[in-house]
Protein backbone atom coordinates (compact mmCIF):
# COMPACT_ATOMS: atom_id res chain seq x y z
CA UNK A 1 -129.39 -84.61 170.21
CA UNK A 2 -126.64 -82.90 171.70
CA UNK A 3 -126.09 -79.83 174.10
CA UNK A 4 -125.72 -77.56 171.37
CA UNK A 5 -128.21 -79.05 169.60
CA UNK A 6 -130.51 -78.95 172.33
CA UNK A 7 -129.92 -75.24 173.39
CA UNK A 8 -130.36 -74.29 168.97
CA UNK A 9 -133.96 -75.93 169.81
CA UNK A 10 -135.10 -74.29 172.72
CA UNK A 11 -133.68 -70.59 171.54
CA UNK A 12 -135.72 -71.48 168.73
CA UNK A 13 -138.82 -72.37 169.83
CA UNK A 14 -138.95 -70.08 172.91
CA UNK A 15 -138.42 -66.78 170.46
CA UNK A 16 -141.46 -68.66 168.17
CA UNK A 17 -143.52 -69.38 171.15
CA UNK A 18 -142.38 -65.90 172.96
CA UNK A 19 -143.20 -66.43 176.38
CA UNK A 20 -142.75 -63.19 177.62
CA UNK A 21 -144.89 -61.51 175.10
CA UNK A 22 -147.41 -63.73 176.29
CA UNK A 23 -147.99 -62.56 179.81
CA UNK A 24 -149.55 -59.49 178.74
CA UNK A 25 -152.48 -61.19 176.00
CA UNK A 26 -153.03 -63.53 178.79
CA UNK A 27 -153.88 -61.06 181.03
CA UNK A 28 -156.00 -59.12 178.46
CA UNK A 29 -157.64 -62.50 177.47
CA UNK A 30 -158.97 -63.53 181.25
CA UNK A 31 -159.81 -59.96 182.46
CA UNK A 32 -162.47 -60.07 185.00
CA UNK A 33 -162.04 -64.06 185.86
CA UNK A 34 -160.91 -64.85 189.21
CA UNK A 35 -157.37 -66.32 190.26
CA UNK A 36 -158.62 -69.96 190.15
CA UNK A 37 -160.08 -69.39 187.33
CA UNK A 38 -157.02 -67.91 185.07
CA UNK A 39 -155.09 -70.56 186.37
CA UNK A 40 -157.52 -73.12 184.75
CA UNK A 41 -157.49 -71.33 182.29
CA UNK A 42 -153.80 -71.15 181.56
CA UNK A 43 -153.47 -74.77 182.61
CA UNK A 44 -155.80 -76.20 180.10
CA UNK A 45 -154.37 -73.99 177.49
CA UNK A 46 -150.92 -74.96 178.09
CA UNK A 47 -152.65 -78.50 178.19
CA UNK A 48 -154.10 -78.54 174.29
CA UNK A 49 -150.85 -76.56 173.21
CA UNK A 50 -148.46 -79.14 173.70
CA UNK A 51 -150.91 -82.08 172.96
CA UNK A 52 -151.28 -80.13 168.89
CA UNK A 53 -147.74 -79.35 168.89
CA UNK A 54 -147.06 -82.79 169.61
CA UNK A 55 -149.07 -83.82 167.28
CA UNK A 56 -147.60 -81.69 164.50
CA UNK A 57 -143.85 -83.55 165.85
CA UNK A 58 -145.23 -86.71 164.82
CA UNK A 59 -147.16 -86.59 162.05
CA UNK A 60 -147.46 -82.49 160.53
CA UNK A 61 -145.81 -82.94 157.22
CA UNK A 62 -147.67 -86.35 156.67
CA UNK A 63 -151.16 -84.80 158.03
CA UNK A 64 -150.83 -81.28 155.71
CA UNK A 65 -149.90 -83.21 152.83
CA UNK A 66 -152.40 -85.85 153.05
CA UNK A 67 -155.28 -83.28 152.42
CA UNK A 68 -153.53 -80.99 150.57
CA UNK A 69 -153.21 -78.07 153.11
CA UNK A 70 -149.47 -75.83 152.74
CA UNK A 71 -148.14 -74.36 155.70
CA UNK A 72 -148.65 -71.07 154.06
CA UNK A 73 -151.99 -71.75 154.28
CA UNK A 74 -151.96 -72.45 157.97
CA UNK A 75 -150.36 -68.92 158.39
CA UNK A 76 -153.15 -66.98 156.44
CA UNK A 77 -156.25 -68.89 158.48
CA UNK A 78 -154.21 -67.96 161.60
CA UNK A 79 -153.34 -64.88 160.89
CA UNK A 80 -157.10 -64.47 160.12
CA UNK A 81 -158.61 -66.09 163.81
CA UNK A 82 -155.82 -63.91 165.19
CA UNK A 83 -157.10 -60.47 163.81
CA UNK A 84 -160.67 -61.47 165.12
CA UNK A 85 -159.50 -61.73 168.91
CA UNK A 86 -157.77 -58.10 168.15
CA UNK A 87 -161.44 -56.52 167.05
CA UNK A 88 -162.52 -57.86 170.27
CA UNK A 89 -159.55 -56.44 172.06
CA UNK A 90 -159.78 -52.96 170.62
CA UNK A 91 -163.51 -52.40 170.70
CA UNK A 92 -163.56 -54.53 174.47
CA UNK A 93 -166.26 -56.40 173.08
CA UNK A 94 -164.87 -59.68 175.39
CA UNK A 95 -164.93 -56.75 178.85
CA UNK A 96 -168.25 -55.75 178.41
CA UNK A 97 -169.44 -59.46 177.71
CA UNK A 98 -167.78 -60.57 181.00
CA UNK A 99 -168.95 -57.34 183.17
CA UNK A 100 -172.33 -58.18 182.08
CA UNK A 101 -172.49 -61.45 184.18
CA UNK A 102 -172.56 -62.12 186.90
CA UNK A 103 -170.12 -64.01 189.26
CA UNK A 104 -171.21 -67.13 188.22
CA UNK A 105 -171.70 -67.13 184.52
CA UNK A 106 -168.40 -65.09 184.45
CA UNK A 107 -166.53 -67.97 183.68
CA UNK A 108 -168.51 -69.78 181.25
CA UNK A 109 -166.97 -72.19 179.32
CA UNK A 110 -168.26 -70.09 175.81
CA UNK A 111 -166.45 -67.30 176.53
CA UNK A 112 -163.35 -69.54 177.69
CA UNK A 113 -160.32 -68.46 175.98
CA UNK A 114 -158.01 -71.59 176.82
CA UNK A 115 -158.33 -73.09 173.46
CA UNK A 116 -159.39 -70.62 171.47
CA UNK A 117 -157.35 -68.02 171.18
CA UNK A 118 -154.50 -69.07 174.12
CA UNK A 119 -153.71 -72.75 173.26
CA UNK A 120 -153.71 -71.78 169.28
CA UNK A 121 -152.72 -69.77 167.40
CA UNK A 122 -151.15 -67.84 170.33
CA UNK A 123 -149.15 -70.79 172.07
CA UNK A 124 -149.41 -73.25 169.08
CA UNK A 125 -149.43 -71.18 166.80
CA UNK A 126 -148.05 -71.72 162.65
CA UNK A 127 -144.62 -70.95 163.29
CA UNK A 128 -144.49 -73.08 166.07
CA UNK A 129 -146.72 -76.29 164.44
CA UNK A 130 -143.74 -75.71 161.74
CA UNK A 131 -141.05 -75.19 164.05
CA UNK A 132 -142.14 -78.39 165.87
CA UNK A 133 -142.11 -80.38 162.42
CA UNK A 134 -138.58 -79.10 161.73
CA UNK A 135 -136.93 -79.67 164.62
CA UNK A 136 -138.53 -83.74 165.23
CA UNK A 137 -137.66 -83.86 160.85
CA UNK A 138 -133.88 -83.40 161.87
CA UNK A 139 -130.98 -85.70 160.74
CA UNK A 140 -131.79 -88.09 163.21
CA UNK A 141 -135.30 -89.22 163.10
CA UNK A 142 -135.01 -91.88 165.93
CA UNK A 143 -136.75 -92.13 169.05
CA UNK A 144 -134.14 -90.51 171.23
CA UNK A 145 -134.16 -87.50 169.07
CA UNK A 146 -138.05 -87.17 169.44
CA UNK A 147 -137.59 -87.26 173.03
CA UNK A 148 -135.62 -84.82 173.00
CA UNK A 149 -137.24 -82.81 170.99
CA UNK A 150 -140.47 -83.10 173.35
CA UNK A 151 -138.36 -82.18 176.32
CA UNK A 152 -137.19 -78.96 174.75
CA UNK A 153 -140.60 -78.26 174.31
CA UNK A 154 -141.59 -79.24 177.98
CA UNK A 155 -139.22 -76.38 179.06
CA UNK A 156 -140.46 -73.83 176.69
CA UNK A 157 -143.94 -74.61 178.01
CA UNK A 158 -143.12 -74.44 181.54
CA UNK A 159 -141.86 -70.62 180.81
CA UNK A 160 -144.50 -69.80 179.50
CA UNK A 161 -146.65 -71.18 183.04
CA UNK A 162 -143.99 -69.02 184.91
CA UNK A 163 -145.54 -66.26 183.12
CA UNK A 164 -148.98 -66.75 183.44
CA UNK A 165 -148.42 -67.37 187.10
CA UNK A 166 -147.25 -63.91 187.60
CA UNK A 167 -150.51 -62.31 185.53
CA UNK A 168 -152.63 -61.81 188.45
CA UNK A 169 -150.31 -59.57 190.36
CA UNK A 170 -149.36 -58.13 187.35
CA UNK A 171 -153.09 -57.12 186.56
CA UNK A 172 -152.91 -55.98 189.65
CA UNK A 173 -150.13 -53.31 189.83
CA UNK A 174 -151.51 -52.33 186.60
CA UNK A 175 -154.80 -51.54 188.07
CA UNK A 176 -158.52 -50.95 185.82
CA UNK A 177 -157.07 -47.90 183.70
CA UNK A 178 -153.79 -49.58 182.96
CA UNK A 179 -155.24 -52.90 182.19
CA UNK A 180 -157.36 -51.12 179.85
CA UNK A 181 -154.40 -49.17 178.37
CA UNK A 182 -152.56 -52.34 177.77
CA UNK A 183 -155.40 -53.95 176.50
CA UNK A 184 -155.95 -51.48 173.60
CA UNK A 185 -152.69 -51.59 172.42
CA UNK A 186 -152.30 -55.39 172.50
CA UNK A 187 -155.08 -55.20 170.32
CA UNK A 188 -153.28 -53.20 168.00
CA UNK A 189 -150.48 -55.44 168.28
CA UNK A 190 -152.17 -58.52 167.64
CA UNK A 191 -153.81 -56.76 164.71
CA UNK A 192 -150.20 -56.25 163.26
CA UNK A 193 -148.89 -59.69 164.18
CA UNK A 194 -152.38 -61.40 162.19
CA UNK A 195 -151.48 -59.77 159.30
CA UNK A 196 -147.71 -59.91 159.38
CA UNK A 197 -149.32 -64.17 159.26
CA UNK A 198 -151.09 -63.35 156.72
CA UNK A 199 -148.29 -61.27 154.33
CA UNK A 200 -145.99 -64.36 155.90
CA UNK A 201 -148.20 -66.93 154.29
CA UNK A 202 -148.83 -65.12 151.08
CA UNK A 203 -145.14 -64.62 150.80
CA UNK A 204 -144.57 -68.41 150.99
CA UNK A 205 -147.19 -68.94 148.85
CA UNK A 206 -145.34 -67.25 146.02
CA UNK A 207 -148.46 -64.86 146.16
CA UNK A 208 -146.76 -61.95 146.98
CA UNK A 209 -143.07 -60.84 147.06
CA UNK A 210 -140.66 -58.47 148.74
CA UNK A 211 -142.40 -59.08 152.30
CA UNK A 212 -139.64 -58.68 155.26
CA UNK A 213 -140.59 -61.65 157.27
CA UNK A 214 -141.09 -61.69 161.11
């Protein structure tokens, strides 16, 4: 893979992945657990992220085909989990779950949102399961290119620790009222981006039509 190559990659993957949108649902999606505790948090998701998106490198096309599952498909049932975390956002179901513990059940693993909804669909997400088949499909299917490949998506990863690292003073500057603010309208926002999956994925399906896609 070469330098341009490389840098086509990573723009790509980092505006799939998005980082800096990221910072924000991470912060709505551990309010209430303690510093040690978001960073396990983002750790492990960051963890089971790049393990599935790894996955998807090496075998995606082979594993969707083999039982019959389209990558339109995979939108719609993500756009679907997706729209569930935004109820819970907007109504602050997952707030008043955690403020009803105490200290020590605060950061049970049943509410832990590492793998469900951090790792995927937000971090590993459709577009990025496909983006990850595309880019290790490319001309040169050897293993140098799949190297590559992986360290592109090493890098976009690590931006996307950088921003979870900065969540806790972040939450902080924001304060209760702004964190509760922000949290609203990410809901909102999610709501929007689990259907735009959804129209996505009905568009590709040939369901559907006319759809300006994200």
């Amino acid at each position: 893979m070469s330098h341009s190559e490389a840098l086509t990659a990573f723009v790509t993957l980092f505006v799939v992945v998005d980082p800096i949108g990221l910072a924000p649902l991470f912060i709505a999606l551990t309010h209430g657990m303690s510093h040690r505790a978001r960073l396990r948090v983002g750790l492990r998701a960051l963890a089971v992220a790049a393990g599935l998106l790894t996955v998807f490198a090496l075998f995606g096309d082979k594993l969707l085909s083999a039982i019959g599952i389209s990558m339109p498909a995979f939108r719609i049932s993500g756009g679907l989990l997706l729209f569930l975390t935004a109820l819970d956002m907007l109504f602050e179901r997952r707030t008043q779950r955690r403020e009803g513990q105490s200290a020590a059940h605060a950061e049970d693993a049943a509410d832990d949102p590492s793998v469900f909804p951090l790792a995927m669909p937000l971090i590993a997400g459709p577009g990025a399961m496909a983006t990850m088949i595309l880019l290790a499909g490319g001309p040169r299917q050897d293993s140098l290119h799949f190297v590559a490949v992986l360290a592109v998506l090493a890098v976009v990863l690590l931006c996307v620790l950088a921003m979870f690292l900065i969540a806790t003073p972040l939450e902080r500057a924001l304060g209760r009222t702004g964190t509760m603010v922000v949290t609203r309208l990410l809901g909102m926002l999610l709501a929007a981006l689990s259907v735009q999956f959804i129209l996505d994925g009905l568009r590709g399906a040939g369901i559907i039509a006319g759809i300006t896609g994200r």
